[in-house]
C-alpha atoms as a PDB file:
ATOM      1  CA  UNK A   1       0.000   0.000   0.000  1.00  0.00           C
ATOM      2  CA  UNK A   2       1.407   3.783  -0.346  1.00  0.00           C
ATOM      3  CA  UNK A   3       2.779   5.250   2.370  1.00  0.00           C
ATOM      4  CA  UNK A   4       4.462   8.532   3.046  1.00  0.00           C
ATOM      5  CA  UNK A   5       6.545   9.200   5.608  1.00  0.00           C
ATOM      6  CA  UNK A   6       7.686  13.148   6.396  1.00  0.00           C
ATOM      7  CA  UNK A   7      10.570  13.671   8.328  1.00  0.00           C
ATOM      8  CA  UNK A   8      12.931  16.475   9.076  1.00  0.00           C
ATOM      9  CA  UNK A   9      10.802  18.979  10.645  1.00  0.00           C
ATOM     10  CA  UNK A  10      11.701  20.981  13.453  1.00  0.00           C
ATOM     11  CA  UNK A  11      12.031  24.279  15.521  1.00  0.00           C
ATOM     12  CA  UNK A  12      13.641  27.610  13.950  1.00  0.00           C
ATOM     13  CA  UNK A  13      14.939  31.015  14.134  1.00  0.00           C
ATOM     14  CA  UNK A  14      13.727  33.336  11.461  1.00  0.00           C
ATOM     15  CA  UNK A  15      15.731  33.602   8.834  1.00  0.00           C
ATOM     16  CA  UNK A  16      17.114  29.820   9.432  1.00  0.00           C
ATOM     17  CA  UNK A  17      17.022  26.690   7.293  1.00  0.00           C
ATOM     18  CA  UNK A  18      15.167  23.209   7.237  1.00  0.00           C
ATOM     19  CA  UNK A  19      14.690  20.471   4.785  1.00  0.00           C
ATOM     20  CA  UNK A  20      11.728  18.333   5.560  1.00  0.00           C
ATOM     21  CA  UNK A  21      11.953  14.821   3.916  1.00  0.00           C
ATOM     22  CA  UNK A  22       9.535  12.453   2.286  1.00  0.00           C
ATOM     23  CA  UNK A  23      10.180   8.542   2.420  1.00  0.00           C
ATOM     24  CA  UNK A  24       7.768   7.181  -0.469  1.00  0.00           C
ATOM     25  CA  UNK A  25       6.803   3.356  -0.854  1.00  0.00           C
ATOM     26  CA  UNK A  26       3.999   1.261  -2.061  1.00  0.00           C
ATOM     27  CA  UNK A  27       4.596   2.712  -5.687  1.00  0.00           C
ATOM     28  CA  UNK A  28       6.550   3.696  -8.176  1.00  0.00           C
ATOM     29  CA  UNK A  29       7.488   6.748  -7.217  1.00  0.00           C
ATOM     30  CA  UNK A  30       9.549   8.146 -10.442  1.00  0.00           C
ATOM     31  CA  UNK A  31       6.555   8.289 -12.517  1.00  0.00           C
ATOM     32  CA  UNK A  32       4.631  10.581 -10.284  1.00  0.00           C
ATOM     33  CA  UNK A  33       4.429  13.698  -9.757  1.00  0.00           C
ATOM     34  CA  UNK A  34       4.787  15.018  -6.159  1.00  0.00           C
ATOM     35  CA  UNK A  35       3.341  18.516  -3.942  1.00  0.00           C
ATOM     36  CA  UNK A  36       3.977  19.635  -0.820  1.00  0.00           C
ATOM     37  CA  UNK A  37       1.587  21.036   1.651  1.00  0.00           C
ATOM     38  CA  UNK A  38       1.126  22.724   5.017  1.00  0.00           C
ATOM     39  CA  UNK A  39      -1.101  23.571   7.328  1.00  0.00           C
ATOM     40  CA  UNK A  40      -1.190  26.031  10.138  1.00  0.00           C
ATOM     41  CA  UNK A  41      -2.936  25.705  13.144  1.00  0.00           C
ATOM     42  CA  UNK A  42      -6.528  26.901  12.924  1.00  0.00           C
ATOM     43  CA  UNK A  43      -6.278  27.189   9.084  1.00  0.00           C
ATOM     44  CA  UNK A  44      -6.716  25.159   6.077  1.00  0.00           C
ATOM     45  CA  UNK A  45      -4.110  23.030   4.424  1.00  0.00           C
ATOM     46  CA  UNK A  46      -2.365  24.821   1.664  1.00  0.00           C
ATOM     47  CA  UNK A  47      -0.562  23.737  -1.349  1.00  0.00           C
ATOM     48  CA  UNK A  48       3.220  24.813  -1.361  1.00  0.00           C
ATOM     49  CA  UNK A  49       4.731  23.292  -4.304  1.00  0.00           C
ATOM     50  CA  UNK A  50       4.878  20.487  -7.020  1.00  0.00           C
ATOM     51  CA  UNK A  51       7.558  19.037  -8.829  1.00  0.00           C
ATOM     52  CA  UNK A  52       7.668  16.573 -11.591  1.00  0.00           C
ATOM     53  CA  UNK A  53       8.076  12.771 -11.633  1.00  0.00           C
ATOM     54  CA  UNK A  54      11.810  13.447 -13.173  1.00  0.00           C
ATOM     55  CA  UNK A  55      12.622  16.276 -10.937  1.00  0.00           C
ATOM     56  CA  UNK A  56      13.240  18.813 -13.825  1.00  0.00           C
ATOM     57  CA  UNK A  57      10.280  20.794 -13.509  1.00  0.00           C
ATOM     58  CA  UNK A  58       8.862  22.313 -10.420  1.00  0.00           C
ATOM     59  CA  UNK A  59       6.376  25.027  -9.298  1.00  0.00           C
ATOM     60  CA  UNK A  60       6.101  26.976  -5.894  1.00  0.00           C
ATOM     61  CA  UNK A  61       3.482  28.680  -4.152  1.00  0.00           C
ATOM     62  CA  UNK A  62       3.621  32.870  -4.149  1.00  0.00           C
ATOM     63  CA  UNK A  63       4.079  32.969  -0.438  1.00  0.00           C
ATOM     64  CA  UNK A  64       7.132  30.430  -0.568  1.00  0.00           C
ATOM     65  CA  UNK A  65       8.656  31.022  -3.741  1.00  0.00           C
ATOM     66  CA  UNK A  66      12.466  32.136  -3.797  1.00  0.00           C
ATOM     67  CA  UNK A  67      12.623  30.844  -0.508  1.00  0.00           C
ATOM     68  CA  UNK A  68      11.896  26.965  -0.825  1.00  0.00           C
ATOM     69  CA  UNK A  69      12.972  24.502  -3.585  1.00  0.00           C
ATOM     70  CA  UNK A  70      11.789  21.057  -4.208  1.00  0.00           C
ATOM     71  CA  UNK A  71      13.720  18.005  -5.160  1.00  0.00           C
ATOM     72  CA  UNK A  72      13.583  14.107  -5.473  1.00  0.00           C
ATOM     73  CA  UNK A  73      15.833  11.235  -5.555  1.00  0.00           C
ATOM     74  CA  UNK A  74      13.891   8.778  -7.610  1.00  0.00           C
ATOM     75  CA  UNK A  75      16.713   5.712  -6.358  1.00  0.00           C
ATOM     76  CA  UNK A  76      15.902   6.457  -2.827  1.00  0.00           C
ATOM     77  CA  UNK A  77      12.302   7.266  -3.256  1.00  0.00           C
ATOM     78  CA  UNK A  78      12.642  10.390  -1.500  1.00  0.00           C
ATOM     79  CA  UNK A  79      11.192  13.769  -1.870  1.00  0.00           C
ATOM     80  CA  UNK A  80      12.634  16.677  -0.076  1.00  0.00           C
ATOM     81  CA  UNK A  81      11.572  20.435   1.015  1.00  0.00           C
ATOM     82  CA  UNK A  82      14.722  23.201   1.038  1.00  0.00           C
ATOM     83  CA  UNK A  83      13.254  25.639   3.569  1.00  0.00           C
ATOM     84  CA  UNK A  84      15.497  29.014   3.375  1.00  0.00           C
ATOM     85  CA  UNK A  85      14.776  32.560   5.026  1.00  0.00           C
ATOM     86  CA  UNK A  86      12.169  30.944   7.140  1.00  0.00           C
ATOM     87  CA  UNK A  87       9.468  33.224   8.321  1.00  0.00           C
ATOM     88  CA  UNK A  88       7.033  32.828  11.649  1.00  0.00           C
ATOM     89  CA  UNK A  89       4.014  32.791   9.184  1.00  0.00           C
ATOM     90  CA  UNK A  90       5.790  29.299   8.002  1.00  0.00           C
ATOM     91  CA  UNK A  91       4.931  28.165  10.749  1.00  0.00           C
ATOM     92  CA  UNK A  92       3.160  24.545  10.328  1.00  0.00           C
ATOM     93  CA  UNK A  93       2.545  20.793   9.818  1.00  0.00           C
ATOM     94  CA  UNK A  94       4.331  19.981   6.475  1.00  0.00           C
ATOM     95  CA  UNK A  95       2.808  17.113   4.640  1.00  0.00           C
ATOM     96  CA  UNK A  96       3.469  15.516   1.425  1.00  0.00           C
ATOM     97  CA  UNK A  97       0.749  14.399  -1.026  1.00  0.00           C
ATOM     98  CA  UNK A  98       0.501  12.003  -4.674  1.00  0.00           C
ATOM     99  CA  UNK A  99      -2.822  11.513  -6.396  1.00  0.00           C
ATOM    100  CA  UNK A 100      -2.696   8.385  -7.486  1.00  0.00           C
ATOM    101  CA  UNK A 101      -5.709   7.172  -9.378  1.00  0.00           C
ATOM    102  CA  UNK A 102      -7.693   9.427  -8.219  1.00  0.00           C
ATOM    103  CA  UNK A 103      -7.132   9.078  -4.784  1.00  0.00           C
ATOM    104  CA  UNK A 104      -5.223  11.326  -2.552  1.00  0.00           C
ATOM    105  CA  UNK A 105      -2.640   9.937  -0.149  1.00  0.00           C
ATOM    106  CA  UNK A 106      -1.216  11.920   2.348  1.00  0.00           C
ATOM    107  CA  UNK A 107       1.884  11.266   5.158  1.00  0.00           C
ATOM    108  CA  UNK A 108       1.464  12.046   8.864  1.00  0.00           C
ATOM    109  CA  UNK A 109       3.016  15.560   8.308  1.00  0.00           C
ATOM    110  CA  UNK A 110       5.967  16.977  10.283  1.00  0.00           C
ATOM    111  CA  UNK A 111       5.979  19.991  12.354  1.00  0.00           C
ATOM    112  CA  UNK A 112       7.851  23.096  11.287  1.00  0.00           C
ATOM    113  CA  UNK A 113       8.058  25.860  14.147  1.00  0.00           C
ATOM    114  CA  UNK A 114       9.776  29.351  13.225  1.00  0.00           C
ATOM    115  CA  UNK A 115      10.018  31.437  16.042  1.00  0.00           C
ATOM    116  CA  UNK A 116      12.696  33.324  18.206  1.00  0.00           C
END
């Protein structure tokens, strides 16, 4: 079965650096395409960016873009989440997501605090 697994989260100065991970299995995970999400407490989950099942093409959010980048290791299944210049408004669960046939899968998210 497909499951995601987010790692790498974490607690932050502003300004500082994370990269969230995401260990894929249960498919073939270099012909999809993957996005990342987050949601903050009391809000709704957002989409943050998307990157292609090669890893040469990739998209960001407004709020995120210049600041995060996106890449993949298709041998080790992983997807990963370069966090620069962190803000407190990034401030969040971090989840990754496929849809695969239609269906949505989603990891258990990892927790990304930026504060002083």
């Amino acid at each position: 079965q497909v499951q995601l697994v987010e790692s790498g989260g974490g607690l932050v100065q502003p300004g500082g650096s994370l990269r969230p991970a995401c260990a894929a299995s249960g498919f073939i995970f270099s012909t999809y395409g993957m996005k990342w999400f987050r949601e903050a407490s009391g809000k709704e989950r957002e989409w943050v960016a998307i990157i292609d099942s090669n890893g040469r093409r990739a998209n960001y959010a407004d709020y995120v873009r210049g600041r995060f980048i996106t890449s993949r290791d298709n041998a080790k299944k992983t997807l990963y989440l370069q966090m620069n210049s962190l803000k407190p408004e990034d401030t969040g669960v971090y989840y990754c997501n496929i849809d695969r046939r239609g269906l949505d899968y989603w990891g258990q998210g990892t927790q990304v605090n930026v504060s002083s």
